[in-house]
Protein backbone atom coordinates (compact mmCIF):
# COMPACT_ATOMS: atom_id res chain seq x y z
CA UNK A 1 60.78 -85.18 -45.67
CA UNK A 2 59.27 -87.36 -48.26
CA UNK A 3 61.91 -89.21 -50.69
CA UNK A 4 60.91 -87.52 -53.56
CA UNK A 5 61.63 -84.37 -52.01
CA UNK A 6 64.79 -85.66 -50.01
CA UNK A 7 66.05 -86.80 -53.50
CA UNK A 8 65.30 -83.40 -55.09
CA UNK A 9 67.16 -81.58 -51.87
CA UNK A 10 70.26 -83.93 -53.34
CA UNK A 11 70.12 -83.75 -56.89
CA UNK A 12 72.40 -82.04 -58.64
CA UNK A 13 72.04 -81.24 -63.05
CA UNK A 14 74.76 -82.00 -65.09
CA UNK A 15 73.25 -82.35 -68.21
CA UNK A 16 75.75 -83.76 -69.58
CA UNK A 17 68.86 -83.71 -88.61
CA UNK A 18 67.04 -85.60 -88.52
CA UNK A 19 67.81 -88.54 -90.93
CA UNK A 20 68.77 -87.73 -94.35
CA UNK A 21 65.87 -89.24 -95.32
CA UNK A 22 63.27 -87.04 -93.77
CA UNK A 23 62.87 -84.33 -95.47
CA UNK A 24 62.03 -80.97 -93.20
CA UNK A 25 58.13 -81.10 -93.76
CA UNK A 26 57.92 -84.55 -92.61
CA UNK A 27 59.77 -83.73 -89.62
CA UNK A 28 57.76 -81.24 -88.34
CA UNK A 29 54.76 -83.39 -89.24
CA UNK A 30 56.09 -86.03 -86.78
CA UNK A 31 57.62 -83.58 -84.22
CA UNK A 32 53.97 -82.38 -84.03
CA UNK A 33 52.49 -85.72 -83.44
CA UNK A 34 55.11 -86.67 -80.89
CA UNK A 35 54.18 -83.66 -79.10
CA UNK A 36 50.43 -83.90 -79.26
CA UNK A 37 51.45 -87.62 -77.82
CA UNK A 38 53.07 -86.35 -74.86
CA UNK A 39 50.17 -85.60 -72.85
CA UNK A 40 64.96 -79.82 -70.22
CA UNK A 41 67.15 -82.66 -69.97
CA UNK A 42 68.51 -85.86 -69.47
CA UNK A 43 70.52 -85.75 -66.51
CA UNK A 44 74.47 -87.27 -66.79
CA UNK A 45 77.06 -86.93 -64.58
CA UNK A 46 76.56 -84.84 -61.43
CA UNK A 47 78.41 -81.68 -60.78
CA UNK A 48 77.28 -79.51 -57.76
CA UNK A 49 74.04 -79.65 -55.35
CA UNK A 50 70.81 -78.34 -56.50
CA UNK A 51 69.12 -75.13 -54.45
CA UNK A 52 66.24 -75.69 -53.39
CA UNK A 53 64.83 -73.32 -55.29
CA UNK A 54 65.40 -74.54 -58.18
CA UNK A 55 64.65 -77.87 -57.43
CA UNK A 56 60.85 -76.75 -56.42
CA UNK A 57 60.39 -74.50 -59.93
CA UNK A 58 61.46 -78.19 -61.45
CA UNK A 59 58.97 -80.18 -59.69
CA UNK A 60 56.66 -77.85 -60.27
CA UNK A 61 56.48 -78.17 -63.84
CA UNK A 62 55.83 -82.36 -63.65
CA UNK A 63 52.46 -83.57 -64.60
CA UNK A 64 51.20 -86.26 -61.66
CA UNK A 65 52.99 -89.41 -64.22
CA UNK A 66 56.03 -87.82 -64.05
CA UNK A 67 55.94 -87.17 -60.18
CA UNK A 68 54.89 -90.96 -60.30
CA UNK A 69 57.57 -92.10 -61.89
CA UNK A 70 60.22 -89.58 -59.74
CA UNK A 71 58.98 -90.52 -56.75
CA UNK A 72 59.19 -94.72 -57.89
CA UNK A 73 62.81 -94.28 -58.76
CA UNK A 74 63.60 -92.30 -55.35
CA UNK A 75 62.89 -95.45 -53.59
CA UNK A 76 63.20 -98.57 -55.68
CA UNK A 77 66.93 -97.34 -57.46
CA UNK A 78 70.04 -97.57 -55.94
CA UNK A 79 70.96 -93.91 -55.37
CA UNK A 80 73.79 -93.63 -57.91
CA UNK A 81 72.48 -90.72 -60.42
CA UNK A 82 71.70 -87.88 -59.32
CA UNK A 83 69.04 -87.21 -62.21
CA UNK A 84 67.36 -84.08 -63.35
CA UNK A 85 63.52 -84.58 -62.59
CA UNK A 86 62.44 -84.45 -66.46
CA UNK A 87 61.01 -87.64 -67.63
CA UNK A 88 61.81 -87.73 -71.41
CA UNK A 89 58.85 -90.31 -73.39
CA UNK A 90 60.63 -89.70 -77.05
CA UNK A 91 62.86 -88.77 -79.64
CA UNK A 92 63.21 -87.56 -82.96
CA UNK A 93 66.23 -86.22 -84.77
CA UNK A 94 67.83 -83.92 -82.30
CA UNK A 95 64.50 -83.61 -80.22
CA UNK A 96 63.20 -84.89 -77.03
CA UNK A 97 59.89 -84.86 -75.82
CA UNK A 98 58.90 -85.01 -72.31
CA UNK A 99 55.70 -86.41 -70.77
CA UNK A 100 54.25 -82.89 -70.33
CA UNK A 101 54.98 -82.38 -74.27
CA UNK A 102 57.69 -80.15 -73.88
CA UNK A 103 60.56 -79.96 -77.29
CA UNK A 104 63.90 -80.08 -76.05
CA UNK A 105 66.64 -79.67 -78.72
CA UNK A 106 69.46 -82.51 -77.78
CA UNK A 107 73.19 -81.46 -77.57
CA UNK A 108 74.08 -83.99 -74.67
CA UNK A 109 73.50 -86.87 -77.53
CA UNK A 110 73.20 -89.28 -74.43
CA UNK A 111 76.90 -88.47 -73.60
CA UNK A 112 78.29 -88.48 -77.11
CA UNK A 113 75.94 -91.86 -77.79
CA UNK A 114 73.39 -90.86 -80.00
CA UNK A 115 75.26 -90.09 -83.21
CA UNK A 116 72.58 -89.95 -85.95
CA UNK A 117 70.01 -89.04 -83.51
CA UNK A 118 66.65 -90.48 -82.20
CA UNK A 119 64.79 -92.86 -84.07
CA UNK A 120 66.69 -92.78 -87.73
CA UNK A 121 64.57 -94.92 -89.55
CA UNK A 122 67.48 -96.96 -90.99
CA UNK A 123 68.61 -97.87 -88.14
CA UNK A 124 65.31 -98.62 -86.85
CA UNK A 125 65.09 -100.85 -89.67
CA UNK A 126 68.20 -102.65 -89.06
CA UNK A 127 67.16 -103.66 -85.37
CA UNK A 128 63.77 -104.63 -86.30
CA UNK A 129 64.84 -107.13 -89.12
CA UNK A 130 67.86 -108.48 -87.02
CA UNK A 131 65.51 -108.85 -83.98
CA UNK A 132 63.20 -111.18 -86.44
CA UNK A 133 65.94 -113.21 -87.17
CA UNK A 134 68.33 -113.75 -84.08
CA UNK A 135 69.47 -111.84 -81.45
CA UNK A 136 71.68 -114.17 -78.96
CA UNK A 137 73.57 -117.12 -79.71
CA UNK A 138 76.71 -115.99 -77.33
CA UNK A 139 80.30 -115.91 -78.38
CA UNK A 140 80.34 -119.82 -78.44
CA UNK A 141 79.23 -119.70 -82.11
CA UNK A 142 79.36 -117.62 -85.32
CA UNK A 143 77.00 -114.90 -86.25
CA UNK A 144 76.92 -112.99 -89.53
CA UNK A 145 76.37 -109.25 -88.05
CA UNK A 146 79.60 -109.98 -85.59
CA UNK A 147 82.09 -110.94 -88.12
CA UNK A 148 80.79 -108.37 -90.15
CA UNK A 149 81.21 -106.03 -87.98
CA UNK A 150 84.61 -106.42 -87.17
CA UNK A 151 85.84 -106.64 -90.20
CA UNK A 152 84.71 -103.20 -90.76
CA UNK A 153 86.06 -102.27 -87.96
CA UNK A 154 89.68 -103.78 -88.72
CA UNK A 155 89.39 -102.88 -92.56
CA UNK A 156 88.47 -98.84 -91.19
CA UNK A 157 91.40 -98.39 -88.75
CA UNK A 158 95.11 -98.93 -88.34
CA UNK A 159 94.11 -102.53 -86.39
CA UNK A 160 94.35 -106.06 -86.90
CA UNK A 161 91.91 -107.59 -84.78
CA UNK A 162 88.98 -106.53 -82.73
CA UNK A 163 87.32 -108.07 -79.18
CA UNK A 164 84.03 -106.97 -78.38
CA UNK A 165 82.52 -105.63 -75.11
CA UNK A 166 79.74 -103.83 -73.68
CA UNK A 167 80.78 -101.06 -72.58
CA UNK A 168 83.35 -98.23 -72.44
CA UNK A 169 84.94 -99.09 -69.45
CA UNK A 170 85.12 -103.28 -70.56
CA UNK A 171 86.84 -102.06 -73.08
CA UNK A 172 89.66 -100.04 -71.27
CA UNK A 173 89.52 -103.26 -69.19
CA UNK A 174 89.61 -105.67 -71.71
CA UNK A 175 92.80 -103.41 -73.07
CA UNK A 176 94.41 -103.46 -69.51
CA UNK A 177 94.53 -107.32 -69.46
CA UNK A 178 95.77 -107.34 -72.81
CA UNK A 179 98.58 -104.86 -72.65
CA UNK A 180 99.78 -106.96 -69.22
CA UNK A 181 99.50 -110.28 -71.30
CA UNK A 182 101.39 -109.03 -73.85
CA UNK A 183 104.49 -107.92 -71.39
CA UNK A 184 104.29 -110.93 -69.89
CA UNK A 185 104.31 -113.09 -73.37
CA UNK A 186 106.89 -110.59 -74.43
CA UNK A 187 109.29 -111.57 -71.47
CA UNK A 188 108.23 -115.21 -71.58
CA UNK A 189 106.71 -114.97 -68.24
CA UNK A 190 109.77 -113.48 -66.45
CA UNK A 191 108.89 -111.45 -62.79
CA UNK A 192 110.36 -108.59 -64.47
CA UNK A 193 107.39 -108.01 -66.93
CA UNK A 194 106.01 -104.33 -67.52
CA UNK A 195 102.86 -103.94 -65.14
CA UNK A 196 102.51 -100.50 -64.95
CA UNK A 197 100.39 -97.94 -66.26
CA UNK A 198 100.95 -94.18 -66.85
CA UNK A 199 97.60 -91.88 -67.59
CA UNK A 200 97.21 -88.49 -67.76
CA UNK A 201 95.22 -85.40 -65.56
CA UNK A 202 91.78 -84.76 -66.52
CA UNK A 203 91.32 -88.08 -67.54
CA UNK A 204 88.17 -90.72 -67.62
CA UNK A 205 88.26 -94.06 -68.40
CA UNK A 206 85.30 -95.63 -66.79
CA UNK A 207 83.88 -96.59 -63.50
CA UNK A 208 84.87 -100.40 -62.97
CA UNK A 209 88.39 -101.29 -60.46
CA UNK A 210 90.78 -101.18 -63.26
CA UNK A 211 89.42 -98.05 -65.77
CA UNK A 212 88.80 -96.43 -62.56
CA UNK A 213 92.20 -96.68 -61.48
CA UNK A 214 93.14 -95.08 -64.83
CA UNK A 215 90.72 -92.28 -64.19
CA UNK A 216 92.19 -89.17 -62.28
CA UNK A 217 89.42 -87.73 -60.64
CA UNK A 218 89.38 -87.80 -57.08
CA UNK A 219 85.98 -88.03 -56.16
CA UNK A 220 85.58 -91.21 -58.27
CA UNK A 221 88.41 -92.57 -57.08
CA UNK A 222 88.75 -92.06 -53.47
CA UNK A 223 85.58 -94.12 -52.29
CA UNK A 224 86.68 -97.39 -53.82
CA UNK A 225 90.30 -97.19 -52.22
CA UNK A 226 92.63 -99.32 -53.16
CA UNK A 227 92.32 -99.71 -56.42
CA UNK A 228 94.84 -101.48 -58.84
CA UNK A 229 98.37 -100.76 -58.16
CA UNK A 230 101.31 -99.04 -60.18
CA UNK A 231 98.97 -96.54 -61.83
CA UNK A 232 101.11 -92.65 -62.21
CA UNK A 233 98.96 -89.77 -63.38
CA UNK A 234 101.24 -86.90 -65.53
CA UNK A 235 100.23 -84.21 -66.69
CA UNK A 236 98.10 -83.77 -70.22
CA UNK A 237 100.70 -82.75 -72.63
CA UNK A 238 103.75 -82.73 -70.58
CA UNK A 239 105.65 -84.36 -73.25
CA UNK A 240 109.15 -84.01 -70.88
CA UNK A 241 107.10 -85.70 -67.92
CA UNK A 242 105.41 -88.18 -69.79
CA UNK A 243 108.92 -89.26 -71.33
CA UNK A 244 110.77 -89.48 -67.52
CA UNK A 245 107.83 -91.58 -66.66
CA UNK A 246 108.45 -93.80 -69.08
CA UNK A 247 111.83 -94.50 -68.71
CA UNK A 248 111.34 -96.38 -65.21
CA UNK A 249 111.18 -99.58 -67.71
CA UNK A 250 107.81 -100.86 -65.43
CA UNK A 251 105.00 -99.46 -67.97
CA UNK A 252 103.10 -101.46 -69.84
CA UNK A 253 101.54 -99.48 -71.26
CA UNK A 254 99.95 -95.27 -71.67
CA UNK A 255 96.08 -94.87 -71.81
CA UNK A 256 95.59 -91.25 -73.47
CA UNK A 257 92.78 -89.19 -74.95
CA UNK A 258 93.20 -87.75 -78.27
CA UNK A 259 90.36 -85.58 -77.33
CA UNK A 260 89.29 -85.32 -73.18
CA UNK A 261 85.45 -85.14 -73.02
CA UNK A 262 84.44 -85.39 -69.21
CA UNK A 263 88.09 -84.12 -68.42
CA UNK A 264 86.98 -80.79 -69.77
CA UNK A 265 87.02 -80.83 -73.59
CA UNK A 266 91.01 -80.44 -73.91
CA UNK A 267 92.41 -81.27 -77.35
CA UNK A 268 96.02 -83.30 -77.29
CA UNK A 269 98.58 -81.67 -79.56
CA UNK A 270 100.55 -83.53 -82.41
CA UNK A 271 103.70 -83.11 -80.97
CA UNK A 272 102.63 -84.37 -77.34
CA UNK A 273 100.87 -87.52 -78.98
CA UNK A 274 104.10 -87.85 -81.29
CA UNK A 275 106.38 -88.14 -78.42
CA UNK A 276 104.33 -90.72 -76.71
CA UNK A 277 104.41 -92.66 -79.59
CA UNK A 278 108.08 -92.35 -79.52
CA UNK A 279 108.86 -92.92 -75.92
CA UNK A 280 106.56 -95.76 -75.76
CA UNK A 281 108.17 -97.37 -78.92
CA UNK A 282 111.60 -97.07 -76.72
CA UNK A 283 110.26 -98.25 -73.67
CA UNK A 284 108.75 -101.23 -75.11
CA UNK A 285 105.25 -99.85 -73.86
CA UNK A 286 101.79 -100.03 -75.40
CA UNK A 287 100.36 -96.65 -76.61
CA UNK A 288 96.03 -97.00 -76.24
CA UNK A 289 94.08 -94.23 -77.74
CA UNK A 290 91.14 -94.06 -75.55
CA UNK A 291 88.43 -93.15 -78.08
CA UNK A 292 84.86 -94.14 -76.26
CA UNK A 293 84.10 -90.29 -76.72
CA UNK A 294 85.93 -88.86 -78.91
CA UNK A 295 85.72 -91.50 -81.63
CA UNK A 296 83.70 -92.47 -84.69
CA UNK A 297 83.45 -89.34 -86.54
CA UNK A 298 82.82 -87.06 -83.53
CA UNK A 299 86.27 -85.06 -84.82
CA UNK A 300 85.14 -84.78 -88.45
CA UNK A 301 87.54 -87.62 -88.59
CA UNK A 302 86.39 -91.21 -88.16
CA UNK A 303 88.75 -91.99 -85.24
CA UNK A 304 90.24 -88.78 -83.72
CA UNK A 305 93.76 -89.76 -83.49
CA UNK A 306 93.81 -89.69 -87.58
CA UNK A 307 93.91 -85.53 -87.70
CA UNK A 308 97.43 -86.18 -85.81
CA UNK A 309 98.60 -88.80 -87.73
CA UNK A 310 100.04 -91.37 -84.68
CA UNK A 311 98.72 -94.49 -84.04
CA UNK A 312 98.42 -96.34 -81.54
CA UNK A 313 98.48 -99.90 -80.17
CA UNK A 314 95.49 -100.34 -79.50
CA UNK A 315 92.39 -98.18 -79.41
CA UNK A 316 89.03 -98.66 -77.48
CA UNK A 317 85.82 -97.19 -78.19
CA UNK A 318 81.89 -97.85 -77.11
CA UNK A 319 79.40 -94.43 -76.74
CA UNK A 320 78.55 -94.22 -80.32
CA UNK A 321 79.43 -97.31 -82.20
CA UNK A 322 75.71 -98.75 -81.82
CA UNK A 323 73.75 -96.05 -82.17
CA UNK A 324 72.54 -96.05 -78.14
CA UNK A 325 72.56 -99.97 -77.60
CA UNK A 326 75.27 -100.96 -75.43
CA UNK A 327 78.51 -102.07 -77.13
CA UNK A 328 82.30 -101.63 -76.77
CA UNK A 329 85.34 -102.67 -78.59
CA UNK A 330 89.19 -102.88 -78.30
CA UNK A 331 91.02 -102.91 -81.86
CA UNK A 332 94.67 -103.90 -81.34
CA UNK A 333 97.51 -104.83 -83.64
CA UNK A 334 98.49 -108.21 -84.63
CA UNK A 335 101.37 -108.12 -81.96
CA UNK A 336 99.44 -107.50 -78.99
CA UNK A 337 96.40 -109.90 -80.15
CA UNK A 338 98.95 -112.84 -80.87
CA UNK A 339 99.61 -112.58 -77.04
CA UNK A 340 95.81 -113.05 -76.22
CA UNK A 341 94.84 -117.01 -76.20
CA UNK A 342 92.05 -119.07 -75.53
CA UNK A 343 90.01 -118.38 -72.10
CA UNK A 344 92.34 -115.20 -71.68
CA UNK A 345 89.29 -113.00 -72.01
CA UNK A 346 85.54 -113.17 -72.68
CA UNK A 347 82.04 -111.98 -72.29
CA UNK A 348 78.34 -113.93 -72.52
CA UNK A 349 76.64 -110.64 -74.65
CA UNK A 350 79.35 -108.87 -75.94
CA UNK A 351 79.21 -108.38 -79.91
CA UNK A 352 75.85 -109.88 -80.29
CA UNK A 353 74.31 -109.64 -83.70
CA UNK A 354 71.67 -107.70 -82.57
CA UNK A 355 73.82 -104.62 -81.12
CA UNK A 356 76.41 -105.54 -84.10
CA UNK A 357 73.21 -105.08 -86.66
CA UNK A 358 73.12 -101.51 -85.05
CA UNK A 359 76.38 -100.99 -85.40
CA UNK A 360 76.60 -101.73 -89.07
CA UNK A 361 73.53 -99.21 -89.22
CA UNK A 362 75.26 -96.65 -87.90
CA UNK A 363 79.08 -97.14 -90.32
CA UNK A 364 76.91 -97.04 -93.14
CA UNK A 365 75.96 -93.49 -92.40
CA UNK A 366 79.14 -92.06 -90.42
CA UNK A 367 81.69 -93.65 -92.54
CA UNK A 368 80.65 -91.28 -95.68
CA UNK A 369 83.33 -89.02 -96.71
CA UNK A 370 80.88 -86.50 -97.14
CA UNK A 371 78.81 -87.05 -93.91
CA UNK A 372 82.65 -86.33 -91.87
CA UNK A 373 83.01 -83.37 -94.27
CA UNK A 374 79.95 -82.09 -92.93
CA UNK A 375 80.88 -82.74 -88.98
CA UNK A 376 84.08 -80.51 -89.72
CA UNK A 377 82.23 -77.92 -91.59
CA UNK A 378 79.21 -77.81 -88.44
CA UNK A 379 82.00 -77.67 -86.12
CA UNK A 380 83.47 -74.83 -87.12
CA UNK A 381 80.18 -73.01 -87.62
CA UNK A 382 79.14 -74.10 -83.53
CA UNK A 383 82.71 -72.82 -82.72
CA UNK A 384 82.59 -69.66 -84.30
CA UNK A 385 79.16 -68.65 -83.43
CA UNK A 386 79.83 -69.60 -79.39
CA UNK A 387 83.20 -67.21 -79.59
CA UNK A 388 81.03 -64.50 -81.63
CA UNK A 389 77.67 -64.68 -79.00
CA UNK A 390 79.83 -66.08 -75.77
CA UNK A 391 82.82 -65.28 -75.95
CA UNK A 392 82.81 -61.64 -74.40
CA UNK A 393 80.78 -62.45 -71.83
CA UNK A 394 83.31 -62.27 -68.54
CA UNK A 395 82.27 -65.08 -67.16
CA UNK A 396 83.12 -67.37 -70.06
CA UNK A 397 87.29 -68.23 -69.92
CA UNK A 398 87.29 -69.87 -72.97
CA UNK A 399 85.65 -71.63 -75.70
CA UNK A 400 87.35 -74.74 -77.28
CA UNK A 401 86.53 -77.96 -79.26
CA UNK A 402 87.31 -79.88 -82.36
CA UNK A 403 84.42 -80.88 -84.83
CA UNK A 404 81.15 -81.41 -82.98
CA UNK A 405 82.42 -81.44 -79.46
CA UNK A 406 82.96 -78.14 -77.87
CA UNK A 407 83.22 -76.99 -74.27
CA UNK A 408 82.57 -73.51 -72.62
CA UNK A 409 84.82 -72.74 -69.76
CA UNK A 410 83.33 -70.68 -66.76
CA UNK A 411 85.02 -68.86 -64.28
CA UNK A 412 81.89 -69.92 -61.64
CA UNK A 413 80.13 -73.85 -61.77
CA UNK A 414 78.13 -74.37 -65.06
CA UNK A 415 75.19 -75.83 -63.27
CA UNK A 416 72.76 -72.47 -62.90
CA UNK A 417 73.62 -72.05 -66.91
CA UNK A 418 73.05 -76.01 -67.58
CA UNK A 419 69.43 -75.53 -65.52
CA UNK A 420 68.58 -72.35 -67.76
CA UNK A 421 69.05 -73.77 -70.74
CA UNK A 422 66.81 -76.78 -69.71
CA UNK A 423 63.71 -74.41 -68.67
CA UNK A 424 64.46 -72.91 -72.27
CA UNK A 425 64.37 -76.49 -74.25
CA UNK A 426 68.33 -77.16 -74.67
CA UNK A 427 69.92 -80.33 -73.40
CA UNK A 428 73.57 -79.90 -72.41
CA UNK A 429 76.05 -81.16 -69.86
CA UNK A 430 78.68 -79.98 -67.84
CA UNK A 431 82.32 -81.47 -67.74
CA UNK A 432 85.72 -80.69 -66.09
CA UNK A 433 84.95 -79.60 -62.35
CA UNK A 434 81.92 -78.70 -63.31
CA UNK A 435 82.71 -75.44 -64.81
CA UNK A 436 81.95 -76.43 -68.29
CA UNK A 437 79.19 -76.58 -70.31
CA UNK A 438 80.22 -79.26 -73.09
CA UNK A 439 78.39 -79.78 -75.73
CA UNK A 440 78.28 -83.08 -78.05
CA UNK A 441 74.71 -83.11 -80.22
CA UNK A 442 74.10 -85.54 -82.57
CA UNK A 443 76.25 -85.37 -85.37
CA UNK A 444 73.49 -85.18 -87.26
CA UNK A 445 72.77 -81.84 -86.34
CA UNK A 446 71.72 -79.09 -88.72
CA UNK A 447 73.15 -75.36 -88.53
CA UNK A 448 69.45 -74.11 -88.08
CA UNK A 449 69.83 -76.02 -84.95
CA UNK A 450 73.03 -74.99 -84.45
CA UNK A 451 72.30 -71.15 -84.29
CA UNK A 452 69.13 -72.42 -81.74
CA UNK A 453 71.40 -73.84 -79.07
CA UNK A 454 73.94 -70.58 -79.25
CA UNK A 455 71.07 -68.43 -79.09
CA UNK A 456 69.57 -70.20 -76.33
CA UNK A 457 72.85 -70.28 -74.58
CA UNK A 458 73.50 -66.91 -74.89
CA UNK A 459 69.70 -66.20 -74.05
CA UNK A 460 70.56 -68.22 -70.46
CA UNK A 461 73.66 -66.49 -69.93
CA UNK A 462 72.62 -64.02 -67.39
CA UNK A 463 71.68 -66.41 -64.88
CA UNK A 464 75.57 -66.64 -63.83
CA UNK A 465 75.04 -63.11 -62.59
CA UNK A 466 71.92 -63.78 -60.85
CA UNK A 467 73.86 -66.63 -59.12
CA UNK A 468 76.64 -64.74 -58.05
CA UNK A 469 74.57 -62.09 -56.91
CA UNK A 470 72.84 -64.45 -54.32
């Protein structure tokens, strides 16, 4: 077997208004160019295998570059995604365009990344004048965009100070050595310090040792065995569990989700986010809010945790914040930061002003009043119009979300429904154990487009039958 058919045999799909300023003729004027330049869907995080079948009907639609550039990754990557053989050449809006020239209309947003879509031409703008200038200096010195930035940041949210990363998981890293510095500085380096950590089922907080010992998924887990001690999983809203938990006087702090995105698109209550705060506060733990997903106006709130009014210790975020350049952060109150010294922490790329340029780009718009007003408003509309056109199907348990990301809870694996909807130009993902279909478009999106996807969905539906008839 050739690799490029030995990596179709294994791959498995998981996948997962334009800017203000273009007005809808000169959209379509551009989509149509992009098209007629490309002489379906991202893949993300992988679910369950591929059948063959399926994997052949794919193939069969790549032009010979595509196939080229399949068969290059088979056997020059290491084999860590499992991607979807669709090789995506550009973006516009809340389109994609492969090489064949095929439209695909984007609600995996890169994962939650790409939050005022492809190629916005202000945040084009910002990137090409901050590349002219300076791009990388490293944290040794000051840059302009970097303070900037974080003042933002720390003038936006309940925080006094900010440290930047790269990534999602840096930052729940970055947030694990600080909430263990702070116990330690809090019992003036005493062997009874808080070490622990308590996180919750369903959870994700990234891939490296210490996220991934906060992340509860077994099959991400188990490979890398051990992983950091004194980690205890409860379960997501168990307020009484959560609280007994707590009271073992080890925790240094709870990592929590206002909003679970790969977990399955499951919404915390106020009262179960309340009595953390609470418990925490009497434990003399650190409550972090977890927000690389869920954050930065996904909600129809900038941070998510405001529409429950608690707030936490610290808070760490990353997808979104650059607009699809690579950036994390941890915001954290004056008492933990005053813990944090010289040397403690670092990174050579983190928050440079090239990413934090980006960044800036990308407040400007989501920041608005009226632009979050608008997420709320589209939110409800993608909510109502799944339960209306999905929601009596019987294989569809339940749809949830809050603002503009939604799940759709199977009672078989999503996979068959997230293929479908790729052959019929929709880019989604699947979450949870891979029986939902979660949905996070830009936030950008536009209700036409809105009413596309849920047609399209509901269009695709039928293929669970099909599936289970085989």
């Amino acid at each position: 077997m050739g690799s490029l058919q030995l990596f179709l045999s294994h791959s498995a799909l998981a996948a997962p208004p334009p800017s203000s300023r273009l007005a809808g003729a000169v959209l379509r004027r551009r989509c149509a160019v992009l098209r007629r330049r490309s002489a379906g869907a991202a893949a993300c995080l992988a679910a369950e295998p591929k059948k063959a079948a399926r994997s052949t009907d794919l193939l069969s639609r790549l032009s010979e570059e595509s196939k080229r550039v399949v068969q290059t990754e088979a056997e020059v990557f290491v084999r860590t995604y499992a991607r979807t053989p669709v090789v995506l050449q550009s973006g516009l809006g809340c389109k994609l365009f492969d090489v064949e020239g095929r439209e695909y209309l984007d609600f995996a947003g890169g994962i939650a990344v790409n939050s005022i879509g492809h190629s916005d031409p202000d945040w084009i703008k910002a990137l090409v004048d901050q590349a002219g200038i300076l791009t990388h200096v490293s944290n040794i010195y000051y840059t302009l965009p970097q303070v900037d930035l974080g003042k933002r940041l720390v003038d936006s949210s309940f925080a006094d100070r900010v440290f930047f990363t790269n990534s999602g998981t840096e930052a729940n890293e970055a947030a694990i050595k600080f909430a263990r510095k702070f116990q330690r500085s809090s019992r003036q380096g005493k062997e009874d310090a808080q070490t622990e950590f308590i996180a919750f089922s369903n959870c994700f907080h990234g891939r490296t040792m210490g996220a991934l010992s906060l992340t509860s998924k077994e099959q991400y887990r188990k490979p890398f065995e051990p992983l950091m001690p004194g980690v205890s999983f409860v379960d997501y809203g168990d307020i009484e569990a959560s609280r007994n938990a707590l009271k073992s006087g080890r925790v240094a702090a709870v990592f929590v989700e206002p909003v679970q995105g790969e977990g399955g698109i499951y919404s915390a209550s106020q009262d179960f986010l309340q009595a953390l705060r609470s418990a925490c506060d009497e434990a003399g733990a650190l409550l972090v809010f977890d927000e690389v997903q869920c954050g930065l106006g996904r909600t129809g709130f900038l941070w998510a945790h405001e529409a429950f009014g608690v707030y936490p210790d610290m808070m760490t975020l990353a997808k979104p914040l650059a607009g699809g350049l690579p950036i994390g952060a941890v915001l954290a109150v004056e008492k933990v930061a005053a813990a944090v010294g010289f040397g403690d922490h670092g990174s050579t790329f983190a928050g440079g002003p090239l990413v934090c340029r980006a960044a800036l780009a990308v407040l400007d718009k989501v920041q608005s009043p009226d632009f979050l007003d608008n997420v709320s408003k589209k939110g409800l509309l993608l909510k109502e119009l799944l339960s209306s056109k999905l929601g009596k199907n019987p294989h569809v348990k339940e749809v949830r979300g809050f603002g503009l990301i939604a799940g759709i809870e199977l009672d078989v694996p999503a996979g068959p429904l997230v293929e479908e909807c790729l052959s019929s130009g929709l880019l989604v993902l699947t979450a949870g154990k891979g029986n939902v279909v979660r949905l996070v478009p830009p936030l950008i999106i536009s209700e036409e487009e809105i009413e596309q996807a849920v047609e399209i969905l509901a269009k695709c539906l039928p293929v669970l039958d099909l599936e289970g008839s085989k």
